[in-house]
Each structure stands twice: as C-alpha cells, then as structure tokens.
PDB file of N, CA and C in Angstrom:
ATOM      1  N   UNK A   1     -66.741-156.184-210.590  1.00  0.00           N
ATOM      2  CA  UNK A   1     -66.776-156.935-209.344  1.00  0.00           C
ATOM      3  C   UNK A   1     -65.440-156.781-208.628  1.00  0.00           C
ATOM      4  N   UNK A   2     -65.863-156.871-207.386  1.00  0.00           N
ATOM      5  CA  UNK A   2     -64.171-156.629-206.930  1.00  0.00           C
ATOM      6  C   UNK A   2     -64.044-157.637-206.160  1.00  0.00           C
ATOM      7  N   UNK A   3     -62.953-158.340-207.210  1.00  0.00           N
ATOM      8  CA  UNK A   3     -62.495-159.748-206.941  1.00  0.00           C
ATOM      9  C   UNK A   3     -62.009-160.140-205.283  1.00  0.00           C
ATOM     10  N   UNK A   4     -61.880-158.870-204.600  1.00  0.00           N
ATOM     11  CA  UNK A   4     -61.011-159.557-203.490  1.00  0.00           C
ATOM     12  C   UNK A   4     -62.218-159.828-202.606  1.00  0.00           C
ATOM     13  N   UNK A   5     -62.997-159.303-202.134  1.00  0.00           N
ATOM     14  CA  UNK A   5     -64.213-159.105-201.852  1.00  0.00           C
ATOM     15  C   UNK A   5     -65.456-160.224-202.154  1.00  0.00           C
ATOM     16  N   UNK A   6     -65.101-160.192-203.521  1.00  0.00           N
ATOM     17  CA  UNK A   6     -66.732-161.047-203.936  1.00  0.00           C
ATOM     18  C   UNK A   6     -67.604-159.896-204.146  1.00  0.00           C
ATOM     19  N   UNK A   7     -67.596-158.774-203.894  1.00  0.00           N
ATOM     20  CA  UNK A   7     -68.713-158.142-204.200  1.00  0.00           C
ATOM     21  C   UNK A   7     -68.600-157.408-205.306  1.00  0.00           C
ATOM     22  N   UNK A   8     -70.332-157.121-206.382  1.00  0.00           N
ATOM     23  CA  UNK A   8     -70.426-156.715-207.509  1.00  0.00           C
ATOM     24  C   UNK A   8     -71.302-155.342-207.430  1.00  0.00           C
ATOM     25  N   UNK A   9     -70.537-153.964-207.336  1.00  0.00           N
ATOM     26  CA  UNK A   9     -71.747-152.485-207.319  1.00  0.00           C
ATOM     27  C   UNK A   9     -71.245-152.207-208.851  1.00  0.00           C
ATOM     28  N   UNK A  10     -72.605-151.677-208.899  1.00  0.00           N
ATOM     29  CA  UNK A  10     -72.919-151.859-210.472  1.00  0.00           C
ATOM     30  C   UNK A  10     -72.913-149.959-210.130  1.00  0.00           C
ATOM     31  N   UNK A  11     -73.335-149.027-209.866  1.00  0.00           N
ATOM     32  CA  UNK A  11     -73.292-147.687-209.541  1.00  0.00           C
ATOM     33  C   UNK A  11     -73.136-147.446-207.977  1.00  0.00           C
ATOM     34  N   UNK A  12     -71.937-146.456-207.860  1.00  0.00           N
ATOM     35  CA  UNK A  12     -72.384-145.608-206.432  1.00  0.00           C
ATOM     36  C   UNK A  12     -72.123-144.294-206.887  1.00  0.00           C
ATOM     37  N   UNK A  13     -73.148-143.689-205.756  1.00  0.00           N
ATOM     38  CA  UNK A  13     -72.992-141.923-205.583  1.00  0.00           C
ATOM     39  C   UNK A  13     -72.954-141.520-204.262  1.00  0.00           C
ATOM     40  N   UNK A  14     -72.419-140.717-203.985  1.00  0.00           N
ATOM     41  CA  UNK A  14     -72.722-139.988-202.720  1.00  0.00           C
ATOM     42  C   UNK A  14     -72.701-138.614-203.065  1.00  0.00           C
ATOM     43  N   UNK A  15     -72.688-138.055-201.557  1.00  0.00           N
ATOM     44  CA  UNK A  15     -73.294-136.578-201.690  1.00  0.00           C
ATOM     45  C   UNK A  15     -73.035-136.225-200.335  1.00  0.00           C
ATOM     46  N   UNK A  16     -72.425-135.334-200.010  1.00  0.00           N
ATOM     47  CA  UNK A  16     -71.880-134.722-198.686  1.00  0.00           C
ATOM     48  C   UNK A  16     -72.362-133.117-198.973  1.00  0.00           C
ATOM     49  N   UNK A  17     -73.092-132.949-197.465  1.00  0.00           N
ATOM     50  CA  UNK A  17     -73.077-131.642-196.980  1.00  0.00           C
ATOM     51  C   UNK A  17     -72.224-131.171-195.543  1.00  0.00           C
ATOM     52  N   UNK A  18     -72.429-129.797-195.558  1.00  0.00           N
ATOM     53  CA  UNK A  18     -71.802-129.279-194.572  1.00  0.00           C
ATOM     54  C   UNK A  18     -72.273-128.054-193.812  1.00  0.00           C
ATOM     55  N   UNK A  19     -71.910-127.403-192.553  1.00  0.00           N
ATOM     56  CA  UNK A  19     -72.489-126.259-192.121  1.00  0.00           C
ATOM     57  C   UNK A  19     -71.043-125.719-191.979  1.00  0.00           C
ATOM     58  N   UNK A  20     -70.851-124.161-192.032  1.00  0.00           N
ATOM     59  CA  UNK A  20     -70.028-123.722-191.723  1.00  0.00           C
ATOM     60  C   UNK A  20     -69.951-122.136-191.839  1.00  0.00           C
ATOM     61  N   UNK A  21     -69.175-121.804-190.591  1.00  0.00           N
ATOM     62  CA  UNK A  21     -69.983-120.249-190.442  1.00  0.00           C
ATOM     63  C   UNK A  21     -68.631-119.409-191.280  1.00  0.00           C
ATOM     64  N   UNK A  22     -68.393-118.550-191.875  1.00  0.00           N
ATOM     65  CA  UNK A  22     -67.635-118.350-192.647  1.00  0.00           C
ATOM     66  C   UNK A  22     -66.616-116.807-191.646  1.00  0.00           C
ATOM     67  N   UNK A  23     -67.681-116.787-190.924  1.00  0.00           N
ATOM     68  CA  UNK A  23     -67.064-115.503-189.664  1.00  0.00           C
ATOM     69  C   UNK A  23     -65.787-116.266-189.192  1.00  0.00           C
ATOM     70  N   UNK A  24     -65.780-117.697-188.862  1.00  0.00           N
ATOM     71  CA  UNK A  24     -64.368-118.187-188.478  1.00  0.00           C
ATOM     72  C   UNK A  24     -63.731-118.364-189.391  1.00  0.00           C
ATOM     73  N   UNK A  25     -63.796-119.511-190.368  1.00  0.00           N
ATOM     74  CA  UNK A  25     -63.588-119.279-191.650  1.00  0.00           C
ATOM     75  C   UNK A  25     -62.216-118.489-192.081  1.00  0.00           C
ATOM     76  N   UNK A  26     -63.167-117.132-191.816  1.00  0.00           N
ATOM     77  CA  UNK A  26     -62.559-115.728-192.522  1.00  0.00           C
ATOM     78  C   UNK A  26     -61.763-115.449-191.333  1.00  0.00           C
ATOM     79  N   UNK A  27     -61.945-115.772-190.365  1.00  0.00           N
ATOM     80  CA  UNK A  27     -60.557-115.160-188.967  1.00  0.00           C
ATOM     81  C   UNK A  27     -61.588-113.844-188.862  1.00  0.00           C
ATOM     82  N   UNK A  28     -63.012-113.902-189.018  1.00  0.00           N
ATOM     83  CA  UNK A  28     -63.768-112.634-188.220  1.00  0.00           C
ATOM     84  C   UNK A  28     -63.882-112.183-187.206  1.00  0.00           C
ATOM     85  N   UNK A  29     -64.013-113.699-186.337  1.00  0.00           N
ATOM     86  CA  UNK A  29     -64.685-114.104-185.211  1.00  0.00           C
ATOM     87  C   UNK A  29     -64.101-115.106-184.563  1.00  0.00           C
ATOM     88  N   UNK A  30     -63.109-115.043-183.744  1.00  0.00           N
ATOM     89  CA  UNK A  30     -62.331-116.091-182.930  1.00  0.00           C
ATOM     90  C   UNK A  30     -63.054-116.521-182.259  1.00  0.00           C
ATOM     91  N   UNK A  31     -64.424-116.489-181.829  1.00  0.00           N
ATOM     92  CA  UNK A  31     -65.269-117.627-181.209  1.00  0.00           C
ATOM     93  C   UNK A  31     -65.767-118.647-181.519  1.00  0.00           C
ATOM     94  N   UNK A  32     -65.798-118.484-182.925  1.00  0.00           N
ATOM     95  CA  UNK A  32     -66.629-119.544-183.987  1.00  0.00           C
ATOM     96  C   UNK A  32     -65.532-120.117-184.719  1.00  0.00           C
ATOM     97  N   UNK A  33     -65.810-121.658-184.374  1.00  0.00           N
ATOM     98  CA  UNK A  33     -64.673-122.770-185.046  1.00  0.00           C
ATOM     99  C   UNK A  33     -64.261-122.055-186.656  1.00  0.00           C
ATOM    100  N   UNK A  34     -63.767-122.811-186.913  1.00  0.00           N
ATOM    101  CA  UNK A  34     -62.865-122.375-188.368  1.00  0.00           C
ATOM    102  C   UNK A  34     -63.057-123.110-189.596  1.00  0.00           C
ATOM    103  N   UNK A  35     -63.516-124.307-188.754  1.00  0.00           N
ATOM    104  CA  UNK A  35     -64.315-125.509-189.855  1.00  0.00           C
ATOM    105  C   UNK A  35     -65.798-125.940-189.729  1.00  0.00           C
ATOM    106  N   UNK A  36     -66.033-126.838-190.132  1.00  0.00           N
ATOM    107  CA  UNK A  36     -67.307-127.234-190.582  1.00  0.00           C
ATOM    108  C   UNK A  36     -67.346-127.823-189.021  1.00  0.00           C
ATOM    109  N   UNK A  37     -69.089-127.052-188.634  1.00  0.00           N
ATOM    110  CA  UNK A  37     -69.800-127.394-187.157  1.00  0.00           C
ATOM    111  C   UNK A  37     -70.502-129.115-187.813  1.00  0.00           C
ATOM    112  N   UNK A  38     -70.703-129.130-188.822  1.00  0.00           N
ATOM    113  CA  UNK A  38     -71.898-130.507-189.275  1.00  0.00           C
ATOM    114  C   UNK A  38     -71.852-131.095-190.317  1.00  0.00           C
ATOM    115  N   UNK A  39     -71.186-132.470-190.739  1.00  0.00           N
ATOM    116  CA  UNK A  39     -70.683-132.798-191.964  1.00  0.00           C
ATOM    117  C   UNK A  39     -72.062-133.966-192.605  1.00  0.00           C
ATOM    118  N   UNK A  40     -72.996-134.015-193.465  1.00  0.00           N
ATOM    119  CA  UNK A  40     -73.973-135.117-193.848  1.00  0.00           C
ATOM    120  C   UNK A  40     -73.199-135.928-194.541  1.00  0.00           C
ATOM    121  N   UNK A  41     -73.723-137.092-195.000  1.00  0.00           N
ATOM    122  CA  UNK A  41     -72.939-138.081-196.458  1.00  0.00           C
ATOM    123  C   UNK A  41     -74.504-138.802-196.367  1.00  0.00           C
ATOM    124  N   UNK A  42     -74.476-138.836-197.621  1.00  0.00           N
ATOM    125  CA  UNK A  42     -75.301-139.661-197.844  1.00  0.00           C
ATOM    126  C   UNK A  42     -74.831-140.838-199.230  1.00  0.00           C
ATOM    127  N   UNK A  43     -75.270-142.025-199.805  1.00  0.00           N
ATOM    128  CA  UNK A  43     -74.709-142.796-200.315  1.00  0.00           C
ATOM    129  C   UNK A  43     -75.818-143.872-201.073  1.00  0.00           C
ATOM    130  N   UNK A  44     -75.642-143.834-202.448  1.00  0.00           N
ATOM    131  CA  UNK A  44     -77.563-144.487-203.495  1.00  0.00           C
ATOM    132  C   UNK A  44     -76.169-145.695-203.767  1.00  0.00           C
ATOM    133  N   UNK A  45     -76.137-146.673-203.259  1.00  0.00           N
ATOM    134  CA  UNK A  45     -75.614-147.987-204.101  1.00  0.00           C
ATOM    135  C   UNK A  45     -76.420-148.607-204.781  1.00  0.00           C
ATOM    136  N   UNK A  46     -76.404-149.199-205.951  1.00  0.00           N
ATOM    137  CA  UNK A  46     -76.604-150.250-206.579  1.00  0.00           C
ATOM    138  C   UNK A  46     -76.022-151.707-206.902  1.00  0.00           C
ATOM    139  N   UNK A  47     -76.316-152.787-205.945  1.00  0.00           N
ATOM    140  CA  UNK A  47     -75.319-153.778-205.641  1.00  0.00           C
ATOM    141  C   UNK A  47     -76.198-154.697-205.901  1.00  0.00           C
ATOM    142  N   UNK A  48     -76.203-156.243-205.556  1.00  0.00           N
ATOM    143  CA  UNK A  48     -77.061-156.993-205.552  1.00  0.00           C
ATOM    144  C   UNK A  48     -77.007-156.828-203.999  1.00  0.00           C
ATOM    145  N   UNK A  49     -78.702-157.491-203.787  1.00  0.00           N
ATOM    146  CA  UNK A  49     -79.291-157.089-202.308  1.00  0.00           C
ATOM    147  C   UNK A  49     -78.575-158.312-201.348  1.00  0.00           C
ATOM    148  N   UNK A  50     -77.945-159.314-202.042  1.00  0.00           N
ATOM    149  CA  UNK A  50     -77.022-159.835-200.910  1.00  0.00           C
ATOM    150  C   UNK A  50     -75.982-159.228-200.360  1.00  0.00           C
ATOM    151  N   UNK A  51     -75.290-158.563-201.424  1.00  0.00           N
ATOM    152  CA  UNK A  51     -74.230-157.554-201.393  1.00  0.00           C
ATOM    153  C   UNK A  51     -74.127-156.612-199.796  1.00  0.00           C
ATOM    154  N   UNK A  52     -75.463-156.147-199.994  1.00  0.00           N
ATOM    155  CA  UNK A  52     -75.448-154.671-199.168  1.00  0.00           C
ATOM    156  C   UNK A  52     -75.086-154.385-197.912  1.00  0.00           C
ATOM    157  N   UNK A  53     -75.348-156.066-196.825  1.00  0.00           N
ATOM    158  CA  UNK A  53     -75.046-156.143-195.696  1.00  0.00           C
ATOM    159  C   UNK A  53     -73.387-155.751-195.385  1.00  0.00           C
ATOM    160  N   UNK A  54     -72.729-156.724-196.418  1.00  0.00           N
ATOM    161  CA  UNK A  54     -71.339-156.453-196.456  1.00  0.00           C
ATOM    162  C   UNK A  54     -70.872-155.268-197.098  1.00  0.00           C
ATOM    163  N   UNK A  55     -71.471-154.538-197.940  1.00  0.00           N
ATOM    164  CA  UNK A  55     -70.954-153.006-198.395  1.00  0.00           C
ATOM    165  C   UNK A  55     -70.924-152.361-197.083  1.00  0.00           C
ATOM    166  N   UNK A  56     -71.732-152.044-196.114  1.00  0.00           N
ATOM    167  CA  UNK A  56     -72.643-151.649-194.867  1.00  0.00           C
ATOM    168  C   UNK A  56     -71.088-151.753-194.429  1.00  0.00           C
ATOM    169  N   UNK A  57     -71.023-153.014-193.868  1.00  0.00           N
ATOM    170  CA  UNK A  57     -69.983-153.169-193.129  1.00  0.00           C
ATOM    171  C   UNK A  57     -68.348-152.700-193.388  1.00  0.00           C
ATOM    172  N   UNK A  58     -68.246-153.234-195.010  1.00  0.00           N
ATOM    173  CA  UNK A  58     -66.880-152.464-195.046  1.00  0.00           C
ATOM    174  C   UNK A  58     -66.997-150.625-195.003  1.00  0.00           C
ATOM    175  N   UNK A  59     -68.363-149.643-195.202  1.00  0.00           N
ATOM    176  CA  UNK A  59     -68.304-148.758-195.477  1.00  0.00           C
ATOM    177  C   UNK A  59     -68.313-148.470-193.914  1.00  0.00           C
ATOM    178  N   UNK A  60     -68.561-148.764-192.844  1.00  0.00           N
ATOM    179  CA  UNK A  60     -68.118-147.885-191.530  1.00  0.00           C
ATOM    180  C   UNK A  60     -66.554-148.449-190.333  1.00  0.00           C
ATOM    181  N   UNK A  61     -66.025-149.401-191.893  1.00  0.00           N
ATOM    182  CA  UNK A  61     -64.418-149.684-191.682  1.00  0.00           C
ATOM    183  C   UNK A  61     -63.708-148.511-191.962  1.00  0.00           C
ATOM    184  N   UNK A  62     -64.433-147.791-192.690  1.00  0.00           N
ATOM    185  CA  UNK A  62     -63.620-146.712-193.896  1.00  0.00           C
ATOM    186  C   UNK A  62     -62.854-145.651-192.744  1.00  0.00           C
ATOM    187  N   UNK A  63     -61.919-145.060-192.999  1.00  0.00           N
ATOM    188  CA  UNK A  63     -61.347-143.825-192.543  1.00  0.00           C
ATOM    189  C   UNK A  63     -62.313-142.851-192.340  1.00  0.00           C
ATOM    190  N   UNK A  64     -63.632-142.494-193.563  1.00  0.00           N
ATOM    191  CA  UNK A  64     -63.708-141.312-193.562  1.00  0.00           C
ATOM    192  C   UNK A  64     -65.407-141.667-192.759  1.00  0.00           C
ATOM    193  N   UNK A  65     -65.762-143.096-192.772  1.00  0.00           N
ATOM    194  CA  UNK A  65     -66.872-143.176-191.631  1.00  0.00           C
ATOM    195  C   UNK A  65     -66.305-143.055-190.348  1.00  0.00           C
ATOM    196  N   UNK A  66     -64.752-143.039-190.146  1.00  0.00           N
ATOM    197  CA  UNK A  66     -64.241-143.054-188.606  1.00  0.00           C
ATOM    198  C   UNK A  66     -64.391-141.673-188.472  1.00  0.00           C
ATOM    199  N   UNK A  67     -64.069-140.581-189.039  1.00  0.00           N
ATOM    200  CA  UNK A  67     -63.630-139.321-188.992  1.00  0.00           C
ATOM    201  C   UNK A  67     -64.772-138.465-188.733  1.00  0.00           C
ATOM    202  N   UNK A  68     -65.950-139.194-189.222  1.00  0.00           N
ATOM    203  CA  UNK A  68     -67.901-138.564-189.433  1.00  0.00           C
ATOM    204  C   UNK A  68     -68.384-139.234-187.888  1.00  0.00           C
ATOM    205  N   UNK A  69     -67.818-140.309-187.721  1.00  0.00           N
ATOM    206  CA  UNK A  69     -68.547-140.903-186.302  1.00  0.00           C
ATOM    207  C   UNK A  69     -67.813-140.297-184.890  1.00  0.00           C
ATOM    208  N   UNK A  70     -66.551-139.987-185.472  1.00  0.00           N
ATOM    209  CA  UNK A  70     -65.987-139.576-184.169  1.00  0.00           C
ATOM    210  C   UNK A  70     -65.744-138.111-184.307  1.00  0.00           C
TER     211      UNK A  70
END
C-alpha cells in the first residue's frame, strides 16, 4: 500500500508500443523524423475498484502521460 496515498495495487503491467521508420533512424532519409512517429501504452492494474478513479488521476499527473498527450 502506499502509505502516502492510501492506495493499495496489488499488480501493475504495462506495455508500450511504437512506430518508427528506421530510414531516419539510420540518417537514410532526412525527410523522415528520426524518432518514433506513434508511441501506444497500455496499463492491466490490479487495485481495489475504489482505488482506480484515483490511480486514473495520479497516472495522467505523470511526466510520461504529459510527454504521450502532448
């Protein structure tokens, strides 16, 4: 449980995909970005179902939901 919080996840996983053309990448093709055009996340918590509203919320506080949204 994480005491500061109040909240108790008993398992998390995630799983991130990506697209990316490797012609930039590689410096093939100076037209095509150099990084990833499309980043997924996906995320299986196991919390109690009161929990989840507030996981929700601290998870698009996060840095790396700022970095995926913007």
């Amino acid at each position: 449980m994480n005491r500061q919080r109040g909240i108790s996840i008993e398992a998390l996983e995630s799983e991130l995909e990506g697209d990316i053309d490797l012609n930039g990448f590689l410096g093939l093709n100076p037209a095509v970005p150099k990084g990833f055009t499309e980043i997924r996340a996906s995320f299986r918590v196991n919390a109690r179902p009161e929990d989840l509203p507030r996981i929700r919320e601290l998870a698009e506080f996060s840095p790396v939901f700022n970095v995926q949204s913007n």
